[in-house]
Protein backbone atom coordinates (compact mmCIF):
# COMPACT_ATOMS: atom_id res chain seq x y z
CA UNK A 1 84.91 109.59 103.16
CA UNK A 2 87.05 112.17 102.23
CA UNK A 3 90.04 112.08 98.98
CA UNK A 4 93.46 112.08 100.84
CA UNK A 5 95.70 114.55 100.24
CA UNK A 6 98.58 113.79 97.12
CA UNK A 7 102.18 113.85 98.06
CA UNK A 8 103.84 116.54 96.39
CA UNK A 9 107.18 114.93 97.05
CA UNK A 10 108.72 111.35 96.50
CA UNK A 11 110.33 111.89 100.11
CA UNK A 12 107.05 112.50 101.13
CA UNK A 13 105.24 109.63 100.28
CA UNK A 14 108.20 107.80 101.36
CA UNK A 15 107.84 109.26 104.97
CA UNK A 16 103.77 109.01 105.41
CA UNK A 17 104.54 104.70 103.38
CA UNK A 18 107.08 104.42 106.44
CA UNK A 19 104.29 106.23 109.03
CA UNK A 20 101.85 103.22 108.42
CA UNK A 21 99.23 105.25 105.99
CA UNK A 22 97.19 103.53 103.97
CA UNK A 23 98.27 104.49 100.49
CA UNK A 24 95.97 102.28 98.48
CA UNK A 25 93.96 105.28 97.44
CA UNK A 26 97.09 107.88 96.77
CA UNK A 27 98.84 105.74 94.08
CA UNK A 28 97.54 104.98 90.01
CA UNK A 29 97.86 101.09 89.87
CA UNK A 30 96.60 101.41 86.39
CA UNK A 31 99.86 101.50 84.15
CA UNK A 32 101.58 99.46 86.92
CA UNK A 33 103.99 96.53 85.47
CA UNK A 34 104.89 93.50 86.51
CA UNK A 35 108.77 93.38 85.71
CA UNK A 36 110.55 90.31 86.32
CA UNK A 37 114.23 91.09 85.74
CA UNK A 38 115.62 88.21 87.50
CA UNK A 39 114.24 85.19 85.30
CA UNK A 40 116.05 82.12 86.11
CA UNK A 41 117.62 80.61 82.34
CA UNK A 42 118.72 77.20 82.63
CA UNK A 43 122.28 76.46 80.85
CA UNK A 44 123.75 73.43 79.78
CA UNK A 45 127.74 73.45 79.37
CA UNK A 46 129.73 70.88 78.38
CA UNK A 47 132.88 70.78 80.83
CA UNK A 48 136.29 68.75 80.82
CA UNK A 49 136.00 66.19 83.46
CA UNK A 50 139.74 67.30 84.92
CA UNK A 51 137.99 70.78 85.33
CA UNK A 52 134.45 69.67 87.17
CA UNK A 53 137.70 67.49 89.69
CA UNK A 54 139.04 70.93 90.30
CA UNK A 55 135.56 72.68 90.73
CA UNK A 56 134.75 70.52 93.04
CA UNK A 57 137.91 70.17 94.90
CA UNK A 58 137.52 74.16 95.45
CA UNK A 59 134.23 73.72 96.45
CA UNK A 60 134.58 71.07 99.33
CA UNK A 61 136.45 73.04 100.52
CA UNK A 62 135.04 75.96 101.27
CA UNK A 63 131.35 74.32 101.67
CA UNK A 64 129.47 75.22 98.63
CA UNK A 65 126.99 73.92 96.11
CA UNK A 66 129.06 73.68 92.42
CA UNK A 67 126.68 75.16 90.81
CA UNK A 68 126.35 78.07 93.10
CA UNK A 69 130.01 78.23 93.06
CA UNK A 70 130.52 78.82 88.96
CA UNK A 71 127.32 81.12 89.16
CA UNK A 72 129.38 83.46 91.99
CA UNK A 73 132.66 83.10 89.53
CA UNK A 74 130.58 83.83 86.23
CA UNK A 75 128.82 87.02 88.32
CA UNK A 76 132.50 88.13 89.15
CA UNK A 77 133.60 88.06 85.66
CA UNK A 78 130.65 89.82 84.43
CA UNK A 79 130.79 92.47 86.71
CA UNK A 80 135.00 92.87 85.99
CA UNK A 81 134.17 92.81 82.30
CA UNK A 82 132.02 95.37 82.61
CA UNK A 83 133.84 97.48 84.71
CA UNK A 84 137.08 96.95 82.16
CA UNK A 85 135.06 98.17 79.35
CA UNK A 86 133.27 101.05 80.67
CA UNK A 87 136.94 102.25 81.71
């Protein structure tokens, strides 16, 4: 069995991954990491019951879970916060 040939470019690889080769035996798994970015933290906020009426109003209306509902608004912020202080 002969030692494939290394890519010499990232575009390359890319092109002989999307061909179908079998690039077990091109790539160093040894300092591969497991990163997990997208860990799920549970919250627990304490909300005026007039407020959880008007979530909830909103969000029969349109069809949505609440909670997925206030997790779409809190991304939104985030994102315009960030945006707003990069500026």
């Amino acid at each position: 069995m002969t030692k494939k040939r290394l890519a010499e470019t990232t575009d390359e690889f890319d092109k002989r991954f999307d061909a179908g080769e079998d690039i077990a035996d091109i790539i160093d798994l040894s300092k591969a990491k497991i990163t997990r970015s997208n860990r799920k933290i549970r919250i627990t906020l304490d909300i005026a019951e007039s407020l959880v009426k008007d979530i909830d109003a909103i969000r029969e209306k349109i069809g949505v879970d609440r909670g997925a509902l206030i997790k779409v608004w809190l991304h939104e912020k985030v994102i315009k916060e960030k945006l707003s202080s990069n500026g």
